[in-house]
N, C-alpha and C. Protein backbone atom coordinates (compact mmCIF):
# COMPACT_ATOMS: atom_id res chain seq x y z
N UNK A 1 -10.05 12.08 12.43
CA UNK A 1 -9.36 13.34 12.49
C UNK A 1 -8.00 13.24 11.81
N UNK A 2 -7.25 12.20 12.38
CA UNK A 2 -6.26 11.85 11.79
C UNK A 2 -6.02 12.10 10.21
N UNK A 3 -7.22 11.57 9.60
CA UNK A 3 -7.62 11.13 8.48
C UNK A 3 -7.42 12.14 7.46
N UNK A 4 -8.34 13.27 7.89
CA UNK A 4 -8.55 14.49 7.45
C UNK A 4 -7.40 15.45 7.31
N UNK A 5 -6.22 15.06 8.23
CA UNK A 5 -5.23 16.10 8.33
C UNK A 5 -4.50 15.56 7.33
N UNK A 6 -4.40 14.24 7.18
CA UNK A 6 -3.42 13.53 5.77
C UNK A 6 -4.04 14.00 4.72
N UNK A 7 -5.26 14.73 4.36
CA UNK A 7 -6.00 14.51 3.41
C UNK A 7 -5.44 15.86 3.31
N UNK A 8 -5.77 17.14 3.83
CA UNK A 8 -4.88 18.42 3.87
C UNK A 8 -3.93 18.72 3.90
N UNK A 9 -2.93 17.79 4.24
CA UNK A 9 -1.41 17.98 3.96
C UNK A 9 -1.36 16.92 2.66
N UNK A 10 -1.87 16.58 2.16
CA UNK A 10 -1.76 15.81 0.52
C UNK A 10 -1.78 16.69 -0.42
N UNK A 11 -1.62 18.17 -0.22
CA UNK A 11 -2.26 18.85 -1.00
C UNK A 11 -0.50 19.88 -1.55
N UNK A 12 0.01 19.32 -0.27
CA UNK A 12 1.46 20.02 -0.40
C UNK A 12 2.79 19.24 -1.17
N UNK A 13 2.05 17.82 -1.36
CA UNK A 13 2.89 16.98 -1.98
C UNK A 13 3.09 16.55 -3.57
N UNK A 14 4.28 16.46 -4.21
CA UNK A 14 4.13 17.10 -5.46
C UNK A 14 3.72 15.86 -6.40
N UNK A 15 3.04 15.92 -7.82
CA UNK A 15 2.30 15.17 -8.42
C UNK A 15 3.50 14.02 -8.51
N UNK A 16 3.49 12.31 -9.15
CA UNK A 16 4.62 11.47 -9.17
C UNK A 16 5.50 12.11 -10.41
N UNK A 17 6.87 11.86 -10.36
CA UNK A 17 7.44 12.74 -11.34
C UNK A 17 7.78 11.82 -12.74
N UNK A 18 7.18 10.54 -11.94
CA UNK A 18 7.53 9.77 -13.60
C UNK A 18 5.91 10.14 -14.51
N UNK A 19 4.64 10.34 -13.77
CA UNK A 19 3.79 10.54 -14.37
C UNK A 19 3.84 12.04 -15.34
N UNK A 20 4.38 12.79 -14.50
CA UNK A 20 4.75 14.13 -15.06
C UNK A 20 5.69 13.80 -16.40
N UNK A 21 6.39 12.99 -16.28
CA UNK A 21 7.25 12.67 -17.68
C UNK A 21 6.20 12.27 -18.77
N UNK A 22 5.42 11.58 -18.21
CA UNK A 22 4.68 10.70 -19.06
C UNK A 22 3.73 11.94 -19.58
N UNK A 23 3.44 13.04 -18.94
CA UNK A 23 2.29 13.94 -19.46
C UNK A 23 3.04 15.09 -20.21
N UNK A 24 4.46 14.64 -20.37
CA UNK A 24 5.36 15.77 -20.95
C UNK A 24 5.19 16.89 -20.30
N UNK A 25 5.28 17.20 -18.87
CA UNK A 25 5.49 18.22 -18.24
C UNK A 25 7.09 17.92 -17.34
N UNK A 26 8.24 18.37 -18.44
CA UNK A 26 9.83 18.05 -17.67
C UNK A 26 9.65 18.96 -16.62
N UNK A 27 9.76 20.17 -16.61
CA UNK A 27 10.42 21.05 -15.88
C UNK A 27 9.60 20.40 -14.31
N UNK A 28 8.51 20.51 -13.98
CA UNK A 28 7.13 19.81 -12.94
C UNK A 28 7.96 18.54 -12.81
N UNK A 29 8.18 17.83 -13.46
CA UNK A 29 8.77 16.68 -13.11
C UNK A 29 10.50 16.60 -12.42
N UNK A 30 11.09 17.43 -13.08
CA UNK A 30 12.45 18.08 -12.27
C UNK A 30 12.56 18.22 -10.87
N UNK A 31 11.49 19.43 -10.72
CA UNK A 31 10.99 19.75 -9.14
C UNK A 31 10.37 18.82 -8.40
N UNK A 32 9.95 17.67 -8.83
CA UNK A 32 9.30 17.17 -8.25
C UNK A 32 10.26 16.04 -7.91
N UNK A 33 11.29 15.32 -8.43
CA UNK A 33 12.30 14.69 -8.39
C UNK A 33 13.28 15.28 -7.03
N UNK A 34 13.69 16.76 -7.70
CA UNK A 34 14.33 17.52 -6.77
C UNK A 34 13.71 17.77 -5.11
N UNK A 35 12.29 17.38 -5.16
CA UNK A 35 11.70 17.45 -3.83
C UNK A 35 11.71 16.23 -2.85
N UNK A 36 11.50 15.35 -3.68
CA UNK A 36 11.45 13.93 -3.21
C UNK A 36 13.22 13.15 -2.73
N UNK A 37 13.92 14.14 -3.94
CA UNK A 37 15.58 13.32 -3.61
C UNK A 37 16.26 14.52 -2.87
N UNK A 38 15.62 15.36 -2.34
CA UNK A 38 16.54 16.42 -1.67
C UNK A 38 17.26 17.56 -2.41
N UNK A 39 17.24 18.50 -2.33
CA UNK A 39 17.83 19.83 -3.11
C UNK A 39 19.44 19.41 -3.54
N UNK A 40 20.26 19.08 -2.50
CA UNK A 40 21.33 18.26 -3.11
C UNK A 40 21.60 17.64 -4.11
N UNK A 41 20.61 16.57 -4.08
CA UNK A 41 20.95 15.12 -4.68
C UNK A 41 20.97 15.49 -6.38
N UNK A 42 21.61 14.20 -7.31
CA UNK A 42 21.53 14.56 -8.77
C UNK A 42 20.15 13.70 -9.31
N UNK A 43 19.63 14.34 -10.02
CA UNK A 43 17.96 13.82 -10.06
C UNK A 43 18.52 12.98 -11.86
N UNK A 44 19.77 13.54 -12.29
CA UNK A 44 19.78 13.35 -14.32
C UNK A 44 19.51 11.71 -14.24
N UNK A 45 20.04 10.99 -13.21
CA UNK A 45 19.63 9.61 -13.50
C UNK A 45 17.97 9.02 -13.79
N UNK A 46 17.12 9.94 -12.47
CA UNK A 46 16.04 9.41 -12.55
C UNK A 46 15.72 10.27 -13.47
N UNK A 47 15.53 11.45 -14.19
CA UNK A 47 14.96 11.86 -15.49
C UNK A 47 15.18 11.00 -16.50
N UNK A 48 16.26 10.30 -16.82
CA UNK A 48 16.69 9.33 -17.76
C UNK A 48 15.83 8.21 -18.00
N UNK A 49 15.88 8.24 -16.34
CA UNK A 49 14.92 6.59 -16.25
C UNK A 49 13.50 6.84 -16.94
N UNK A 50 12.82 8.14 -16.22
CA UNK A 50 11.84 8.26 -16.51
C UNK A 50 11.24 8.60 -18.10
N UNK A 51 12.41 9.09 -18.63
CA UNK A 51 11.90 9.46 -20.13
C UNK A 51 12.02 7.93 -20.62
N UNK A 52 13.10 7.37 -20.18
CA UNK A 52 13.10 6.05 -20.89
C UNK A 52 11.96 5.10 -20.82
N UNK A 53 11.54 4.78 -19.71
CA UNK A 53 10.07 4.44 -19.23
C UNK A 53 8.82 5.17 -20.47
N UNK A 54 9.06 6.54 -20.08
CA UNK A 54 8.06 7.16 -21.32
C UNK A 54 7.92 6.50 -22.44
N UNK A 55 8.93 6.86 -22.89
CA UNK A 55 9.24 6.10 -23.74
C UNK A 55 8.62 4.76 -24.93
N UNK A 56 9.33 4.03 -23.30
CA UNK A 56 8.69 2.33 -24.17
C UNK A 56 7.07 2.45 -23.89
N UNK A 57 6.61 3.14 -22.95
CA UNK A 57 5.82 2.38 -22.68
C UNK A 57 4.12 3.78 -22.99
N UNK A 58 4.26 3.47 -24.79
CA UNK A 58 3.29 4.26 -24.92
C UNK A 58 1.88 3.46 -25.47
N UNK A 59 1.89 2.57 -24.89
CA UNK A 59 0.38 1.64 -25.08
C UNK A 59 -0.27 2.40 -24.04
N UNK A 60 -1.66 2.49 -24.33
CA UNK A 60 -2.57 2.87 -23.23
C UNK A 60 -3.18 1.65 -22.62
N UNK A 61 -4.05 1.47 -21.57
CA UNK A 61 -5.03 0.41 -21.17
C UNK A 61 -6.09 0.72 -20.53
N UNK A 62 -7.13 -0.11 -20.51
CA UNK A 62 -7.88 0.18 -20.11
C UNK A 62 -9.08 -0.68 -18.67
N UNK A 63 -9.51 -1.05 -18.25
CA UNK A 63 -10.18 -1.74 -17.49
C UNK A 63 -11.05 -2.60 -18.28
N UNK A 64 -10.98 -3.10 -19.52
CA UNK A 64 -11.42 -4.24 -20.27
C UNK A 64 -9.99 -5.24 -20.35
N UNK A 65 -8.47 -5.09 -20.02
CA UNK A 65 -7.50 -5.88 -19.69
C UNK A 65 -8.15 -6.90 -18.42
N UNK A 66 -8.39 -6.22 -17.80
CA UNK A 66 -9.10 -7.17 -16.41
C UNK A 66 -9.70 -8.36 -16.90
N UNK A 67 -9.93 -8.78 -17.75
CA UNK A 67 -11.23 -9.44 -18.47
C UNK A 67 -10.85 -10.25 -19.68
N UNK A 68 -9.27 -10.00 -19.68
CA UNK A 68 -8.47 -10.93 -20.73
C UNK A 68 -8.29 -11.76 -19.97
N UNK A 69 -7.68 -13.31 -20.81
CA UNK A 69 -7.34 -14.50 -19.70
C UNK A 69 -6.52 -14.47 -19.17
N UNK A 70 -5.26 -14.24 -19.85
CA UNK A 70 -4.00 -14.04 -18.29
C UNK A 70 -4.18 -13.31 -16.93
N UNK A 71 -5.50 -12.63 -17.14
CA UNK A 71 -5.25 -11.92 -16.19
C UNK A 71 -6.12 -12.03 -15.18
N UNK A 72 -7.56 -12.65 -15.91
CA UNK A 72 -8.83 -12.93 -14.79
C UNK A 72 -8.82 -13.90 -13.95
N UNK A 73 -7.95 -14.73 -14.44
CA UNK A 73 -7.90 -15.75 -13.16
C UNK A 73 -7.19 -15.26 -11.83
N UNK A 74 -6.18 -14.81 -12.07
CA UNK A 74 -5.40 -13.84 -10.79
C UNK A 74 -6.28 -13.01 -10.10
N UNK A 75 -7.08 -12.33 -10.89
CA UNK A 75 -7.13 -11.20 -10.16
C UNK A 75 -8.56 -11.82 -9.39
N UNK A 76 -9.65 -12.65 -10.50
CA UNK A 76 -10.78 -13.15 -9.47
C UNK A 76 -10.17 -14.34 -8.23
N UNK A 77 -8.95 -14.11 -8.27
CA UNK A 77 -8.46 -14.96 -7.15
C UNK A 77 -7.88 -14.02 -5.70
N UNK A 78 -7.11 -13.51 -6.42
CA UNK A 78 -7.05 -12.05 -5.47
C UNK A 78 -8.53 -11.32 -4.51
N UNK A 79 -9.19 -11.14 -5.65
CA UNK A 79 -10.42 -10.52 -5.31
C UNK A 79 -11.46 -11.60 -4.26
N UNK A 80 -11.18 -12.43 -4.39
CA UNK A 80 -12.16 -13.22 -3.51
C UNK A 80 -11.79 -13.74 -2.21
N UNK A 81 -10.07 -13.43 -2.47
CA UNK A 81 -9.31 -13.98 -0.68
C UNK A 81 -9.26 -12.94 -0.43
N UNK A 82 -9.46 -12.00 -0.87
CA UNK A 82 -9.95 -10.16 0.31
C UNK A 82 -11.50 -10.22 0.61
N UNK A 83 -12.13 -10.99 -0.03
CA UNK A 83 -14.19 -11.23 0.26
C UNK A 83 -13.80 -11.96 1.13
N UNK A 84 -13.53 -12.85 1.08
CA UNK A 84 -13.59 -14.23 2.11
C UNK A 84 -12.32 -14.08 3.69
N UNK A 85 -11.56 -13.05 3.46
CA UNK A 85 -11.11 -12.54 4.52
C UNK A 85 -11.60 -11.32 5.32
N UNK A 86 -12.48 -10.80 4.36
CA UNK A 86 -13.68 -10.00 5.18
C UNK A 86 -14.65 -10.48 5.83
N UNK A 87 -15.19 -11.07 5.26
CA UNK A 87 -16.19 -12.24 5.32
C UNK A 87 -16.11 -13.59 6.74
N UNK A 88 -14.89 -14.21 6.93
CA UNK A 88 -14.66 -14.70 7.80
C UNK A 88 -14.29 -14.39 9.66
N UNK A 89 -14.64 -12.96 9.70
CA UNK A 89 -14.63 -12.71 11.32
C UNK A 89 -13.82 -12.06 11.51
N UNK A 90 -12.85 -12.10 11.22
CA UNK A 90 -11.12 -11.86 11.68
C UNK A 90 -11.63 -10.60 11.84
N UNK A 91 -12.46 -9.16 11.78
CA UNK A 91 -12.30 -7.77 12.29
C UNK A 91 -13.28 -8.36 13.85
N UNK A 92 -14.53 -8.89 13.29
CA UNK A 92 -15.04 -8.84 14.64
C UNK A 92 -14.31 -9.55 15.97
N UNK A 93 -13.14 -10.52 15.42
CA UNK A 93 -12.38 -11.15 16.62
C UNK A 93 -11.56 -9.95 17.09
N UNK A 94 -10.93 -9.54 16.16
CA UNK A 94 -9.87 -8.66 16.58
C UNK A 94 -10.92 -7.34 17.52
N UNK A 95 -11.64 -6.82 17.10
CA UNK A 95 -12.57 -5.88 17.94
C UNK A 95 -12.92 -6.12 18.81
N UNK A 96 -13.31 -7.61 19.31
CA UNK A 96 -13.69 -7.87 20.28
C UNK A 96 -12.52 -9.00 21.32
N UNK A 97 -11.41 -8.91 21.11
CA UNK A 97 -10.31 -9.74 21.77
C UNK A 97 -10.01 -9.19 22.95
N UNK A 98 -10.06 -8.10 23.20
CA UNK A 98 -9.86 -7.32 24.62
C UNK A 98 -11.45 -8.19 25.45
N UNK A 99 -12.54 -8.16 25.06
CA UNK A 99 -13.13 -8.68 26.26
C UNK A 99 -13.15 -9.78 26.18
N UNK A 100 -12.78 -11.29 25.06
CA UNK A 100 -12.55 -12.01 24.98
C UNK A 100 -11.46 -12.62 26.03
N UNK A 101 -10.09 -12.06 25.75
CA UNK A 101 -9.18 -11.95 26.71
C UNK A 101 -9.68 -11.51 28.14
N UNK A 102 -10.45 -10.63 28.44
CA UNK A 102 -10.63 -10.16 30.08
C UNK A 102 -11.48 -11.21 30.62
N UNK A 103 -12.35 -12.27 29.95
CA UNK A 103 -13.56 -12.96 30.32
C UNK A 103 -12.67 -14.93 30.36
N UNK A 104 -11.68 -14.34 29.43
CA UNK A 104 -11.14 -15.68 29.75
C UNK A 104 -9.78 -15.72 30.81
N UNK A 105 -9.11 -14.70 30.85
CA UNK A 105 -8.10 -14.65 32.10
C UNK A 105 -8.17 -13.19 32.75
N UNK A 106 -9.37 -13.87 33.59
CA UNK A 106 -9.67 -12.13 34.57
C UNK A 106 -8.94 -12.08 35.31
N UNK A 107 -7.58 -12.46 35.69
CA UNK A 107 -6.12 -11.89 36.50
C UNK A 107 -5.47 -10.92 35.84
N UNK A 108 -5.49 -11.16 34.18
CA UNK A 108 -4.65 -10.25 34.09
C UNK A 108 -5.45 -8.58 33.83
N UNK A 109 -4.15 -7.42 33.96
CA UNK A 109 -4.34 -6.26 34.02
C UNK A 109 -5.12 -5.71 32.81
N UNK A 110 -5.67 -4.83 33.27
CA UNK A 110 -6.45 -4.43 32.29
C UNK A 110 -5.55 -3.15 30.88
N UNK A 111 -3.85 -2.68 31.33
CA UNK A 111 -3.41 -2.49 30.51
C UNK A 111 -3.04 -3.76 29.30
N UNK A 112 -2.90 -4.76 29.50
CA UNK A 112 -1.93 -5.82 29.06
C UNK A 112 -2.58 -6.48 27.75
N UNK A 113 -4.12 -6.36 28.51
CA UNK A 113 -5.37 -7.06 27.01
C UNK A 113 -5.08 -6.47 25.46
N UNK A 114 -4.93 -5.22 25.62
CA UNK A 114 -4.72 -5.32 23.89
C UNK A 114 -3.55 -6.09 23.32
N UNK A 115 -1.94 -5.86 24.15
CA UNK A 115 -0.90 -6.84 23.57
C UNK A 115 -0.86 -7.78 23.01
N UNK A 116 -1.17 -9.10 23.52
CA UNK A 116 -1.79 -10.24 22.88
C UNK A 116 -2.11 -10.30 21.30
N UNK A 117 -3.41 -10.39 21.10
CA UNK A 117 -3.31 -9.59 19.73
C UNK A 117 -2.69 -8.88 18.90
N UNK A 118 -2.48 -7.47 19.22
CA UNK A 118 -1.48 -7.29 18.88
C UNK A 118 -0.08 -7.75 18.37
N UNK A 119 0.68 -8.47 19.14
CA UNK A 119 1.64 -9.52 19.02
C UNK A 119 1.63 -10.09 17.75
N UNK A 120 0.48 -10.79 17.84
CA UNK A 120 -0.34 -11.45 16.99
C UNK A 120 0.16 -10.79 15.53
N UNK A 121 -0.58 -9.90 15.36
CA UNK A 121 -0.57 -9.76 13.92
C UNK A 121 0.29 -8.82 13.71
N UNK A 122 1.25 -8.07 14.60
CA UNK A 122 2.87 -7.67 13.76
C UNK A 122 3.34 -9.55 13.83
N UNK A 123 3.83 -10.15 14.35
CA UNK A 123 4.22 -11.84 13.69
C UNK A 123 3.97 -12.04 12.48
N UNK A 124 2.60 -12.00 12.31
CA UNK A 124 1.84 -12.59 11.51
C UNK A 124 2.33 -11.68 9.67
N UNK A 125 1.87 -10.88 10.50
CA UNK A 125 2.79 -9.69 9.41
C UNK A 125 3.89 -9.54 8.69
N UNK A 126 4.54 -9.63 9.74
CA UNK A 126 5.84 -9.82 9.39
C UNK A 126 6.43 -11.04 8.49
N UNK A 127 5.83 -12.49 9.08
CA UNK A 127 6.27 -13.42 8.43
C UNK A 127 5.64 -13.34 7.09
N UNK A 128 4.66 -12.89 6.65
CA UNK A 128 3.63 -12.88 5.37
C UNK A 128 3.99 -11.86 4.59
N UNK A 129 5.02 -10.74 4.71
CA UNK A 129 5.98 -10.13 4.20
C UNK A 129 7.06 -10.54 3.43
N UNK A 130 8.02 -11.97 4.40
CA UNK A 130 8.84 -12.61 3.52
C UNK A 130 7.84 -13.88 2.52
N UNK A 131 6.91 -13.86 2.62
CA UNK A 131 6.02 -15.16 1.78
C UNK A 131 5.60 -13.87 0.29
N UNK A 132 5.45 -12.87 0.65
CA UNK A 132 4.95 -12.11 -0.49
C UNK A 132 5.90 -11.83 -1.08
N UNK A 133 7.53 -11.29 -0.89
CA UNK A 133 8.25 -10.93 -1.87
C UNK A 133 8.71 -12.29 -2.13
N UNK A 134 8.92 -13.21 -1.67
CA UNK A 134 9.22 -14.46 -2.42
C UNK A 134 8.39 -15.01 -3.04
N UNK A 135 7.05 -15.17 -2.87
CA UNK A 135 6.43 -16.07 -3.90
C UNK A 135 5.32 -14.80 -5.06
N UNK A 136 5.36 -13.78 -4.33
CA UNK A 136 5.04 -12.27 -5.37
C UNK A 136 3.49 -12.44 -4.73
């Protein structure tokens, strides 16, 4: 349900305004700047940026880049520690840790079982946050 309502209010949010530069639609891209930085704010910097961006960057690409060498090794490396982290349990543990937890310490309350877990992976999270912007 949740789901659906993001999907209907997506509809009110305005296209990215550097892409709008890029499709040579300024004025769409103005408003759309002006929506995102507040009616206040001065948007001339990020138009700047964005034409400048335009700019350099009029190569197209395509999904045969995937498939050059700099790039296939990364990405079939990428791509296979998201298989193999699917692949290895970690949803069915996590789905099933509440009765895991109730079957191994039946004292505690039956609010308390999801925490644990939980815990768990904001930590986990968190620390793998500073490992990603440092090592990219």
């Amino acid at each position: 349900a949740v789901s659906l309502i993001s999907l209907g209010l997506m509809v009110f949010i305005p296209r990215s305004p550097v892409w709008l530069v890029f499709q040579e639609r300024t004025e769409e891209a103005m408003m759309a700047f002006r929506f995102f930085r507040g009616k206040g704010a001065s948007i001339a910097n990020d138009m700047i940026n964005a034409e400048t961006l335009a700019e350099s960057k009029s190569e197209t690409y395509s999904y045969t880049i995937l498939f050059t060498k700099p790039v296939y090794l990364p990405f079939l490396l990428s791509t296979m520690i998201m298989v193999f982290q699917q692949m290895s349990g970690i949803n069915a543990v996590v789905f099933y840790s509440s009765d895991i937890l109730k079957n191994a310490v039946p004292t505690i309350q039956a609010e308390l079982i999801p925490l644990p877990p939980a815990l768990v992976q904001v930590v986990v999270t968190f620390i793998a946050s500073f490992f990603v912007d440092r090592f990219g």
